[in-house]
Protein backbone atom coordinates (compact mmCIF):
# COMPACT_ATOMS: atom_id res chain seq x y z
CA UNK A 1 36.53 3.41 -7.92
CA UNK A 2 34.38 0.87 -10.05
CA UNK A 3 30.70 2.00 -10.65
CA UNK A 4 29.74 -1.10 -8.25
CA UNK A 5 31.66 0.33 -5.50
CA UNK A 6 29.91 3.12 -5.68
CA UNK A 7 26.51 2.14 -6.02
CA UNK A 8 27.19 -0.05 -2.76
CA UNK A 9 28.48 2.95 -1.00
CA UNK A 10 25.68 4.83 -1.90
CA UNK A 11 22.82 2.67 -0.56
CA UNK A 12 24.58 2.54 2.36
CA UNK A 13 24.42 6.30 3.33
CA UNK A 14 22.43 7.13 6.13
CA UNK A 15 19.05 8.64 5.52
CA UNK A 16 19.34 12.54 5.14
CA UNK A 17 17.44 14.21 8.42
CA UNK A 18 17.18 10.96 10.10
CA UNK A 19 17.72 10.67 13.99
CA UNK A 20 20.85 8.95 14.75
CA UNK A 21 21.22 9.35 18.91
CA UNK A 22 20.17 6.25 20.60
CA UNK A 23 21.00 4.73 23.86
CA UNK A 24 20.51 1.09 21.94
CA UNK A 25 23.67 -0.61 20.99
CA UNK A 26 23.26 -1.28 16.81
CA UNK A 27 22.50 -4.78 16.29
CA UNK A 28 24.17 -6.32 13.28
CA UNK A 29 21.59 -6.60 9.96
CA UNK A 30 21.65 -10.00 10.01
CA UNK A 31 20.32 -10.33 13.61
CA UNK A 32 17.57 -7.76 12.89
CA UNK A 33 16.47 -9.34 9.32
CA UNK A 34 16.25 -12.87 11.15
CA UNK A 35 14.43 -11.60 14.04
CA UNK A 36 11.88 -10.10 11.92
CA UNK A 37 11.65 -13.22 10.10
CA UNK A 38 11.23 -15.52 12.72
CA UNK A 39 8.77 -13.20 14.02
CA UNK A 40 6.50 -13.21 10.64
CA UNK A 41 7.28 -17.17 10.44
CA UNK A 42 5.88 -17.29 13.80
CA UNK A 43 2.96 -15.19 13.49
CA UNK A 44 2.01 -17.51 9.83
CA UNK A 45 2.28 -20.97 11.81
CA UNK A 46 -0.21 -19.46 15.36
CA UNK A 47 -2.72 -18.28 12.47
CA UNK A 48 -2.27 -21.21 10.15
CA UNK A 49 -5.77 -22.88 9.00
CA UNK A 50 -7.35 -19.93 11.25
CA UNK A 51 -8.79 -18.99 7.85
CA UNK A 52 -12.12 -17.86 10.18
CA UNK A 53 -12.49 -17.14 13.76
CA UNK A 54 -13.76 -20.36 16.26
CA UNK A 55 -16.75 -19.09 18.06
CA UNK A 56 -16.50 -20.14 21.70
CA UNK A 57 -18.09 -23.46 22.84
CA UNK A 58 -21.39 -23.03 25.19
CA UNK A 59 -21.81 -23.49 28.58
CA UNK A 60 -24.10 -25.68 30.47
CA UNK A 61 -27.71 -23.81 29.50
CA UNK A 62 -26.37 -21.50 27.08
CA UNK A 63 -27.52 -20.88 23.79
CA UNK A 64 -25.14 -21.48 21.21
CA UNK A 65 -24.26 -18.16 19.37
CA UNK A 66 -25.83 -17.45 15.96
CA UNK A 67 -23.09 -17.91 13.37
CA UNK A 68 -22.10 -15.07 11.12
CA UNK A 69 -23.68 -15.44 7.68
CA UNK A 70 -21.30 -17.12 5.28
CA UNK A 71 -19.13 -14.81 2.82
CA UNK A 72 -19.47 -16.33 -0.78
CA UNK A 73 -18.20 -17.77 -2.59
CA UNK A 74 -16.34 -19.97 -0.11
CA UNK A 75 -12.72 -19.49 -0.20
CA UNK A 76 -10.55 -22.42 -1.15
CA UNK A 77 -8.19 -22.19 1.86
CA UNK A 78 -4.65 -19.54 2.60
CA UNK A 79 -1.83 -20.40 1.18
CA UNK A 80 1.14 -21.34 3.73
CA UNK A 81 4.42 -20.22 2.19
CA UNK A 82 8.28 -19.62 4.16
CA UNK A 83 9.10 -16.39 3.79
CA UNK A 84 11.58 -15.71 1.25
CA UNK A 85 15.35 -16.28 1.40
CA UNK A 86 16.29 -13.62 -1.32
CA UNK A 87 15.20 -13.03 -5.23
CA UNK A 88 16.57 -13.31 -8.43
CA UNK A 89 17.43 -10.66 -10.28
CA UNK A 90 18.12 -10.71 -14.34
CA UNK A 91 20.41 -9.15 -16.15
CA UNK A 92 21.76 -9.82 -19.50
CA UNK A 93 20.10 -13.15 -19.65
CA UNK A 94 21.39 -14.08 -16.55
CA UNK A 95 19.47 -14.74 -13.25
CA UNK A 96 21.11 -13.99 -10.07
CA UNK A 97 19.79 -15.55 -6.64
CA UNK A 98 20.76 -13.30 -3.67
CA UNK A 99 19.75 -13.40 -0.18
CA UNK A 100 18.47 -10.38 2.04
CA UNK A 101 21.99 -8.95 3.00
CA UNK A 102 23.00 -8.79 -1.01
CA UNK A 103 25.46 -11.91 -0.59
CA UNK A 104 25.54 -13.68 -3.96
CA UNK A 105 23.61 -17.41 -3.81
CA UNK A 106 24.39 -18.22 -7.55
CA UNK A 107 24.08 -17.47 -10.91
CA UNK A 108 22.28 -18.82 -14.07
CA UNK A 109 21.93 -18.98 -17.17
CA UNK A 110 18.67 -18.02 -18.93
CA UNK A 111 20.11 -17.93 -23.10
CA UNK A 112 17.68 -17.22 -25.02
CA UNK A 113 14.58 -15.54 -22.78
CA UNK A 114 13.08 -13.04 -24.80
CA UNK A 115 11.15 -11.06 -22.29
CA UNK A 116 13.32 -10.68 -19.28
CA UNK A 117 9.99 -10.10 -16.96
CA UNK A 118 8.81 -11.99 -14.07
CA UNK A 119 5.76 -13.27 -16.25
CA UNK A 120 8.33 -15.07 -18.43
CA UNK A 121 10.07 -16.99 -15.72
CA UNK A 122 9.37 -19.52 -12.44
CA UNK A 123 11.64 -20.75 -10.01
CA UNK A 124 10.70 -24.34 -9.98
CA UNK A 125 12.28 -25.21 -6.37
CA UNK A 126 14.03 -24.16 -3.21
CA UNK A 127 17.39 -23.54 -1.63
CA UNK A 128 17.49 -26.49 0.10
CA UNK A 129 17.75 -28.46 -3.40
CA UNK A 130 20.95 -26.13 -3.91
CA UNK A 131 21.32 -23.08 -5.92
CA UNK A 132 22.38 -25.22 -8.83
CA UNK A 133 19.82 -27.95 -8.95
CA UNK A 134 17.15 -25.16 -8.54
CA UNK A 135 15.26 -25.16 -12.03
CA UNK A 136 14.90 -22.30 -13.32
CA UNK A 137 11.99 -22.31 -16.40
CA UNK A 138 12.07 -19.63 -18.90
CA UNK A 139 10.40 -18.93 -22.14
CA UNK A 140 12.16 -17.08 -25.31
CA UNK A 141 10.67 -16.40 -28.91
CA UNK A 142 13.11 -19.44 -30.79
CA UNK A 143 11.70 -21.66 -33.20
CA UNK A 144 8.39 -19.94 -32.90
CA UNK A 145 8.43 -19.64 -28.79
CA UNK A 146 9.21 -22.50 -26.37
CA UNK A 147 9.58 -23.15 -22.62
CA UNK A 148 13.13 -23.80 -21.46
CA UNK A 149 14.77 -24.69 -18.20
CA UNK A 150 18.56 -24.94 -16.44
CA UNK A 151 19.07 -27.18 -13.80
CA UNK A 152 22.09 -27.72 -12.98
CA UNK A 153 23.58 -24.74 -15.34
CA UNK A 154 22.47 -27.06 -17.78
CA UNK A 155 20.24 -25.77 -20.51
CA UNK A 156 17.08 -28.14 -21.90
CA UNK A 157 14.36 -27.59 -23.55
CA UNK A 158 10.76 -28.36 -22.13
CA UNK A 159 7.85 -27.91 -24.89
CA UNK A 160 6.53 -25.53 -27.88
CA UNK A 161 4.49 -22.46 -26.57
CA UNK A 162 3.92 -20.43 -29.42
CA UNK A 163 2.78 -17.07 -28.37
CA UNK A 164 3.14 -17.36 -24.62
CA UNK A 165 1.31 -14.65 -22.78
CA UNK A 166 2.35 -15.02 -19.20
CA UNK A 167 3.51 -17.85 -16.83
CA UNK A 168 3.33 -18.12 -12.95
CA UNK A 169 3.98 -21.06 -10.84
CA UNK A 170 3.45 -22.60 -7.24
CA UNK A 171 6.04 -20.62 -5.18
CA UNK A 172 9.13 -22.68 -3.92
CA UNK A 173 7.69 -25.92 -6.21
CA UNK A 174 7.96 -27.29 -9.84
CA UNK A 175 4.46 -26.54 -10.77
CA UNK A 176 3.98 -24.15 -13.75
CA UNK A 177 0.71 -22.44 -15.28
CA UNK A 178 1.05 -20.48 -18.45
CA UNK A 179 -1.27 -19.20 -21.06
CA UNK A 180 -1.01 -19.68 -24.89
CA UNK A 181 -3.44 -17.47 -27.62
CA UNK A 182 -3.61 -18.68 -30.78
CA UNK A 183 -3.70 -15.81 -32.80
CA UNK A 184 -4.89 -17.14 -36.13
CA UNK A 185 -8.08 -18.16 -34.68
CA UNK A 186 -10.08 -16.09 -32.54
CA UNK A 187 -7.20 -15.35 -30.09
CA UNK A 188 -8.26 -18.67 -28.38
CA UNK A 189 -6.63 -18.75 -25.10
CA UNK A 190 -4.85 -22.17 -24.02
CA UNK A 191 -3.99 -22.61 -20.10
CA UNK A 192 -2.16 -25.11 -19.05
CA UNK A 193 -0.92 -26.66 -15.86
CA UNK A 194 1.16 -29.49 -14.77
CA UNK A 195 4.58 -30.36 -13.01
CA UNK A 196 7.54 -29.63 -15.08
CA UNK A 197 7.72 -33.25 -16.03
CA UNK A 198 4.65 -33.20 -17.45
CA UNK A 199 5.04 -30.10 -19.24
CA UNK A 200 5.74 -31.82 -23.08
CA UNK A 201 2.46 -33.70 -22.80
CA UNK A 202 -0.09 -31.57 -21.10
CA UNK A 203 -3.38 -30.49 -22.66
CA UNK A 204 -5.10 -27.05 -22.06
CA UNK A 205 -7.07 -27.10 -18.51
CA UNK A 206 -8.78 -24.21 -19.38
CA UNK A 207 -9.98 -22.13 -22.75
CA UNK A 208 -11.25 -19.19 -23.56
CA UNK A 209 -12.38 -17.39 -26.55
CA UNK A 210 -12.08 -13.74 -25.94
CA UNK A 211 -15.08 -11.14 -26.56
CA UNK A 212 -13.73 -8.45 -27.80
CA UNK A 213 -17.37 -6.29 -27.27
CA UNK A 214 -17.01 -7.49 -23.42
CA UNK A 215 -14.66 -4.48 -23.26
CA UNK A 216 -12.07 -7.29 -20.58
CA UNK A 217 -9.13 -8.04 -22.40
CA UNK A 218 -7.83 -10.75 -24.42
CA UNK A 219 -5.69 -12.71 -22.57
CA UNK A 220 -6.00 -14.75 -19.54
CA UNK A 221 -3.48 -14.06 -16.60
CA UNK A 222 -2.34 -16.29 -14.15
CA UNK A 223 -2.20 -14.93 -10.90
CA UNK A 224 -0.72 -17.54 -8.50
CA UNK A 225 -1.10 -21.23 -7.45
CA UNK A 226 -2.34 -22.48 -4.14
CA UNK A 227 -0.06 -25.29 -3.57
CA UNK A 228 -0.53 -27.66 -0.70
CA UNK A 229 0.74 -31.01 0.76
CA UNK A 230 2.71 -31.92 -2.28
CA UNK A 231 0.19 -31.10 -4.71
CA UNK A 232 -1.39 -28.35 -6.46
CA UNK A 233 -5.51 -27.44 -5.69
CA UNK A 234 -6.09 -24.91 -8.14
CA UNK A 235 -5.00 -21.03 -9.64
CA UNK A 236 -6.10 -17.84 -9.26
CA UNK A 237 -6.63 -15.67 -12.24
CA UNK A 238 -7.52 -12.77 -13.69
CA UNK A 239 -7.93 -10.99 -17.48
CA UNK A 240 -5.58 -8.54 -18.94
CA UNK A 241 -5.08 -6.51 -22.02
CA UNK A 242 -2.38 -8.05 -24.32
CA UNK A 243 -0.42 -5.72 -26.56
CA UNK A 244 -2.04 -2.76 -25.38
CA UNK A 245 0.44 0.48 -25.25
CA UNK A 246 0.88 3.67 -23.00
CA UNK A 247 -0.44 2.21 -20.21
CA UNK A 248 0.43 3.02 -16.62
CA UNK A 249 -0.25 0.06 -14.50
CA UNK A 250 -1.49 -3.48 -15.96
CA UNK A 251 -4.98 -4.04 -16.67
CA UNK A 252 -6.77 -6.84 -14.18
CA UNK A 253 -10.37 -7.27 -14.64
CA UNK A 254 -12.06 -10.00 -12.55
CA UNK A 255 -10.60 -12.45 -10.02
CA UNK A 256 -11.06 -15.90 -10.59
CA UNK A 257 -9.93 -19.42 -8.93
CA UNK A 258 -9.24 -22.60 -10.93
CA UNK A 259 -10.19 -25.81 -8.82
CA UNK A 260 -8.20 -28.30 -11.09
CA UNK A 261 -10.16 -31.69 -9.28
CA UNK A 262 -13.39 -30.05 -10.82
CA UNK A 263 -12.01 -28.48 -13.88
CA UNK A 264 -14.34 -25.73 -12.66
CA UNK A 265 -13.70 -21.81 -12.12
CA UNK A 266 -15.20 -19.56 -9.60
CA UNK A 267 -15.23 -16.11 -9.67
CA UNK A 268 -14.81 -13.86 -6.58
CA UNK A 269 -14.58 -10.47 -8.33
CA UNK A 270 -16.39 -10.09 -11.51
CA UNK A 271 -14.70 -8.53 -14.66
CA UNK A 272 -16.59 -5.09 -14.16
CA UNK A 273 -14.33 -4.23 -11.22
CA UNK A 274 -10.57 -3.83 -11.67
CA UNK A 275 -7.49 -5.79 -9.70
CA UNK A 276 -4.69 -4.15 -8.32
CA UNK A 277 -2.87 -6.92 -6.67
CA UNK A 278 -3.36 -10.08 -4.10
CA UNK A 279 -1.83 -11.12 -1.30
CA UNK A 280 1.25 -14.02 -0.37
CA UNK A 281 -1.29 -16.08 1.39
CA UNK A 282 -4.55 -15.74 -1.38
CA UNK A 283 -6.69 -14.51 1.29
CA UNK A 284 -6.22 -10.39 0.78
CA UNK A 285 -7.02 -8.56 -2.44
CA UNK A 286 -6.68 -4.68 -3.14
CA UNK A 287 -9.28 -3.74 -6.15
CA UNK A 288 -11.15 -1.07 -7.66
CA UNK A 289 -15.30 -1.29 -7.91
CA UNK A 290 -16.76 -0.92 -10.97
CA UNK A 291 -13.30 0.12 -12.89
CA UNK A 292 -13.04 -2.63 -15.11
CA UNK A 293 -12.60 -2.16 -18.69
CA UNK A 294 -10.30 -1.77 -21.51
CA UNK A 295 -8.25 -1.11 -20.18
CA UNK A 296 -9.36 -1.29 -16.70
CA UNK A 297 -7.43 0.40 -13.54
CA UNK A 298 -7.61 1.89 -10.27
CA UNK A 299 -8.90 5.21 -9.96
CA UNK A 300 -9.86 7.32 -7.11
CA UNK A 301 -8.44 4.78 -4.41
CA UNK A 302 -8.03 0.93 -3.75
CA UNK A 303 -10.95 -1.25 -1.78
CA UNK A 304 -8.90 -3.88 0.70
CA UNK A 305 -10.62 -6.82 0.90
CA UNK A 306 -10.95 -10.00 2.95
CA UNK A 307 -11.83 -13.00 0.52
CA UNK A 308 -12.42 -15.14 3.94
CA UNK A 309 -14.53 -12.94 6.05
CA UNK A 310 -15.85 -10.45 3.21
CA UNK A 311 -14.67 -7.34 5.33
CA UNK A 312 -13.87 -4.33 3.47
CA UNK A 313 -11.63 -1.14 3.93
CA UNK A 314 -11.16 1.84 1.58
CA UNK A 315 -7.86 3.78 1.20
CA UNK A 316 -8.35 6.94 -1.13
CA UNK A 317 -5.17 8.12 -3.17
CA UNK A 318 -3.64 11.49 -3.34
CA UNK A 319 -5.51 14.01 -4.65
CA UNK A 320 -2.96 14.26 -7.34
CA UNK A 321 -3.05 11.11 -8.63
CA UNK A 322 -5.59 11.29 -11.48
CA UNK A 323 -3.58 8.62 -13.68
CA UNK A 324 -4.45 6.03 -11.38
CA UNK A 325 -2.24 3.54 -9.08
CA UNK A 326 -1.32 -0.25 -9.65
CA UNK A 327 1.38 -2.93 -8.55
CA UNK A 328 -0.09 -3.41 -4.69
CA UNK A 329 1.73 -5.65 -2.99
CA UNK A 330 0.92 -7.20 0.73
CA UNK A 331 3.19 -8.01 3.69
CA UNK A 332 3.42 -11.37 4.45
CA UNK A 333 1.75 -10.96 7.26
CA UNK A 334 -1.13 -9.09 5.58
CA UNK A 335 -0.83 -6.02 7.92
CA UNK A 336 0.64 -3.66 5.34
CA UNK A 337 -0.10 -2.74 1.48
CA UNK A 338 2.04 -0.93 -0.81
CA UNK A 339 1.37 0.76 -4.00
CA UNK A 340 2.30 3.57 -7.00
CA UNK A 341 0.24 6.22 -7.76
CA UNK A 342 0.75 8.30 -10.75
CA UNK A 343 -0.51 11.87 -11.99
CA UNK A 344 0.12 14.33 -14.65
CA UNK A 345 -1.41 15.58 -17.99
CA UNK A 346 -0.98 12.28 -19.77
CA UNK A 347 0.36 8.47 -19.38
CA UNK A 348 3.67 10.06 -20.90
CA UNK A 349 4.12 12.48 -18.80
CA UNK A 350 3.07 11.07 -15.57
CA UNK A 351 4.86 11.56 -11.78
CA UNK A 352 5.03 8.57 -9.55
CA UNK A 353 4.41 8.56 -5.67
CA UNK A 354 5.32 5.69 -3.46
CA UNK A 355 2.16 4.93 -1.06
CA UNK A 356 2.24 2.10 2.43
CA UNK A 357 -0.74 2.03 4.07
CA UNK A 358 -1.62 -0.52 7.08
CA UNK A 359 -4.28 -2.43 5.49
CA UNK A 360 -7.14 -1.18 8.35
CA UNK A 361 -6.76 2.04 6.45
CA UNK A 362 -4.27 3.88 8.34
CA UNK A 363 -1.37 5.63 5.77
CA UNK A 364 2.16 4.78 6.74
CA UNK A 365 3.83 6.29 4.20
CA UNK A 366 3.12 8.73 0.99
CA UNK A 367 5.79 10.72 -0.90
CA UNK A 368 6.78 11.64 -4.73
CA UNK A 369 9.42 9.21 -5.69
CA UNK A 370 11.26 12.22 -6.78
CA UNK A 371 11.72 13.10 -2.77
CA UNK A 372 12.87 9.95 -1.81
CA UNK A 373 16.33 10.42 -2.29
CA UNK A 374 17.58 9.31 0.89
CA UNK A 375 17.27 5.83 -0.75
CA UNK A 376 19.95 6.38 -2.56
CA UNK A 377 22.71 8.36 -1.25
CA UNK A 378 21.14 11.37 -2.43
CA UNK A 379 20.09 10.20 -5.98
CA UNK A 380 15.96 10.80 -7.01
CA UNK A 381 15.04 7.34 -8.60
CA UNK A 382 13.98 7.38 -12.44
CA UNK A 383 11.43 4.33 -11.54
CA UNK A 384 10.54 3.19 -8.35
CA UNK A 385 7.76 0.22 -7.82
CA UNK A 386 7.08 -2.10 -4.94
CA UNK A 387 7.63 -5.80 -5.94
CA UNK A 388 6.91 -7.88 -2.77
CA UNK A 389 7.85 -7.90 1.00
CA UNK A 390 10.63 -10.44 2.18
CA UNK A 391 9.29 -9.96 6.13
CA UNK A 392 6.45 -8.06 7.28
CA UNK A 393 8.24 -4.65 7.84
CA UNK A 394 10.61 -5.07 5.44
CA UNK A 395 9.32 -4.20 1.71
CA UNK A 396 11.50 -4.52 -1.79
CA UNK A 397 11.56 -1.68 -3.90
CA UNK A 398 12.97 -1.94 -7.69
CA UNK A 399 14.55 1.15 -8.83
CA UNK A 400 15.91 2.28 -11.35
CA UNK A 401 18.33 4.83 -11.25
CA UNK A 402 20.30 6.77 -14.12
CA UNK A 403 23.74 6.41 -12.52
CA UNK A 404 23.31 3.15 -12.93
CA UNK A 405 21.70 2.36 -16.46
CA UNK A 406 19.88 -1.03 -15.26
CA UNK A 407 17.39 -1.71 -12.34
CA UNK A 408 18.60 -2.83 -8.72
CA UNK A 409 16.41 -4.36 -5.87
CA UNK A 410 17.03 -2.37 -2.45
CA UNK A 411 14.86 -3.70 0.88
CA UNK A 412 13.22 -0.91 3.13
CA UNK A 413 11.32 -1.19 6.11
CA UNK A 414 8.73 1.94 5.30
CA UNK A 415 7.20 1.89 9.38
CA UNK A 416 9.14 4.31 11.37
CA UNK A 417 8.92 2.56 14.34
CA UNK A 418 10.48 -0.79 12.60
CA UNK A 419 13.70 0.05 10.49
CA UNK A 420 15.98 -2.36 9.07
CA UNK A 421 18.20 -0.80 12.07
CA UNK A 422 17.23 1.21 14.58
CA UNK A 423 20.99 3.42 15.27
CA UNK A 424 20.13 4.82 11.86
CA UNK A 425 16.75 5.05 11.51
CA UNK A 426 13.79 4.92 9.97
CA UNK A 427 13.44 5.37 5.56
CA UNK A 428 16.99 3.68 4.95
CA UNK A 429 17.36 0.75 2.34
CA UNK A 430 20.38 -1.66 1.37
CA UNK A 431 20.72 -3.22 -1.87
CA UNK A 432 19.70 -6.70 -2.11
CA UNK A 433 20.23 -7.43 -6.00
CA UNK A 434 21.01 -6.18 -9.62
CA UNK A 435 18.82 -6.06 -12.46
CA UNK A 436 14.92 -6.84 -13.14
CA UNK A 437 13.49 -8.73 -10.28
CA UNK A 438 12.03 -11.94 -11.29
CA UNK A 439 10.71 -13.10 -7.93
CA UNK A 440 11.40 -14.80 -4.63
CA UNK A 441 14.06 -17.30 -3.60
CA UNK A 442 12.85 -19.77 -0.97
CA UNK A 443 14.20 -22.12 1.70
């Protein structure tokens, strides 16, 4: 049997301990994935632009209600995004584009990326262009470090970027912002942003000379772009540590949002408190108060918070986790939060555990990735991290597992009372793509 066949059959066990008698007839995956889409889609379009709550108009001799003071600083507006269609995974510079029941989409080309990370890549377009005419932009270390693109499984090459940092991009759309340092002087961080076809002649939007006695980092991170009506409004970002070893989680200090009409930032977290992830829509941010530094991280628990409304909610970690936790991730629907935590007597030695937590505070889920076997036909995972949510029950988990020597995407719906399908259960997973995942496919 080929070591494919049996990583399929595998993932496809049913969960050890799991209940398995139920009067419902199964429904086939496809029907149950869909439904749950349609259901997030439809819960994103009734609460599009409801950014804040309408207060109720007066009646005939009423006094109108006082309004809430305003949170600050104002908010540039959600993001609306489809939810996704699959991800890419990379593997031997090649990206693969699979949808949610593992079925193939198409294959690329990505010769010559360097760093085979999701900060080194964007996905410059959408199914509906075709899974060939989707560009793909990349960046590898030849001829002193350049941006490069396939469309069309053709290969071209887009512009210089000598000592790229990190890239991000306006999901679904060919809009790219990366950051450039120039290391022979000061470390003087270049960000640009532009269309793909404007790529070879932009100029930096943004600069910054790092301090290195502010204790923040060194390099400028693009977060994500909001992205609306055809055009792009601005990025979010934040400041990270670059070629910093034996660290956990990545450092984030500060959250910041580019308004590219002004050529103005504004800064909704300052670089004292640490970042541990935000959300699909820009509205929803998980951080740590007063745990910025160098490097900065999460310790003790995570702080949910509104960016709209200014409403708060703590979520402590485990008791054991005094390494920290990192790589928080929110449903599309911004009901649910996932994260690693991580313990042990050093950053070498440290033991992960997978965390879900609705994002009003109640815990969902919280077990050693060493117990979560059931995953994977029986197998304890060597990595395990949370990398986005394709619906709102439905998270992605990259793994990495020794029998098979490279990472692997799987898709698990961590609410009991929402599995992928309910005849087998709650906690079971099915593969959804091979290698390191380098983000979402969309529509």
């Amino acid at each position: 049997m080929s070591r494919d066949k049996r990583i399929c059959m595998l993932l496809l066990l049913p969960a050890i301990g799991l209940a398995c008698a139920f009067s419902t007839p199964a429904a086939p995956l496809e029907d149950l994935v869909g439904s749950a889409v349609a259901a997030t889609q439809a819960a994103q379009i009734g609460t599009a632009g409801a950014d804040t709550p309408s207060e109720p108009t007066p009646g005939p001799g009423e006094t109108p209600a006082t309004p809430e003071p305003a949170c600050l600083p104002a908010h540039p507006g959600r993001q609306i995004l489809p939810l996704p269609a699959g991800v890419a995974s990379g593997y031997e510079e090649t990206v693969t584009f699979t949808d949610v029941l593992d079925h193939a989409l198409g294959t690329r080309a990505v010769t010559g990326m360097t760093f085979l990370q999701k900060d080194f890549v964007h996905l410059a377009g959408n199914l509906a262009m075709g899974a060939n005419a989707l560009p793909v932009v990349y960046y590898g270390l030849e001829s002193g470090g350049k941006l490069k693109t396939n469309v069309n499984n053709v290969l071209s090459d887009l512009a210089p970027a000598p000592n790229l940092t990190s890239m991000t991009g306006a999901e679904g759309n060919p809009f790219v912002v990366f950051v450039t340092v120039d290391m022979m002087n000061q470390s003087i961080n270049h960000v640009y942003a532009g269309a793909l076809a404007e790529i070879a002649s932009l100029l930096p939007v943004l600069t910054w000379t790092p301090d290195l006695s502010a204790h923040i980092g060194n390099a400028i991170h693009p977060l994500a772009v909001r992205y609306t009506g055809g055009a792009a409004q601005g990025f979010w970002y934040t400041y990270t540590m670059e070629g910093i070893g034996n660290i956990i989680f990545p450092p984030y200090n500060g959250l910041y949002f580019f308004d590219l009409a002004a050529s103005a930032s504004t800064g909704f977290l300052p670089t004292t408190d640490a970042l541990g992830g935000i959300s699909p829509d820009q509205t929803m941010i998980a951080y740590g108060a007063g745990l910025g530094g160098a490097p900065g991280r999460l310790e003790g628990g995570l702080t949910v918070r509104n960016l709209v409304t200014c409403q708060e909610t703590y979520i402590p970690f485990h008791p054991s986790s005094n390494l920290g936790g990192g790589w928080m991730v929110f449903s599309p629907d911004n009901q649910f939060v996932a994260w690693t935590e991580a313990g042990g007597p050093s950053n070498m030695e440290a033991t992960f555990r997978m965390r879900v937590a609705r994002t009003d505070g109640t815990s969902l889920f919280d077990a050693p990735i060493a117990n979560m076997t059931s995953l994977f036909g029986g197998e304890a995972p060597d990595g395990l991290r949370p990398v986005g949510w394709v619906a709102s029950h439905i998270l992605v988990l990259e793994s990495q597992l020794n029998l098979i020597g490279h990472p692997i995407q799987i898709i698990w719906a961590p609410d009991p009372a929402q599995p992928i399908d309910p005849v087998m259960g709650a906690h079971q997973s099915n593969k959804i793509g091979d290698g390191v995942f380098l983000g979402f496919v969309y529509p």
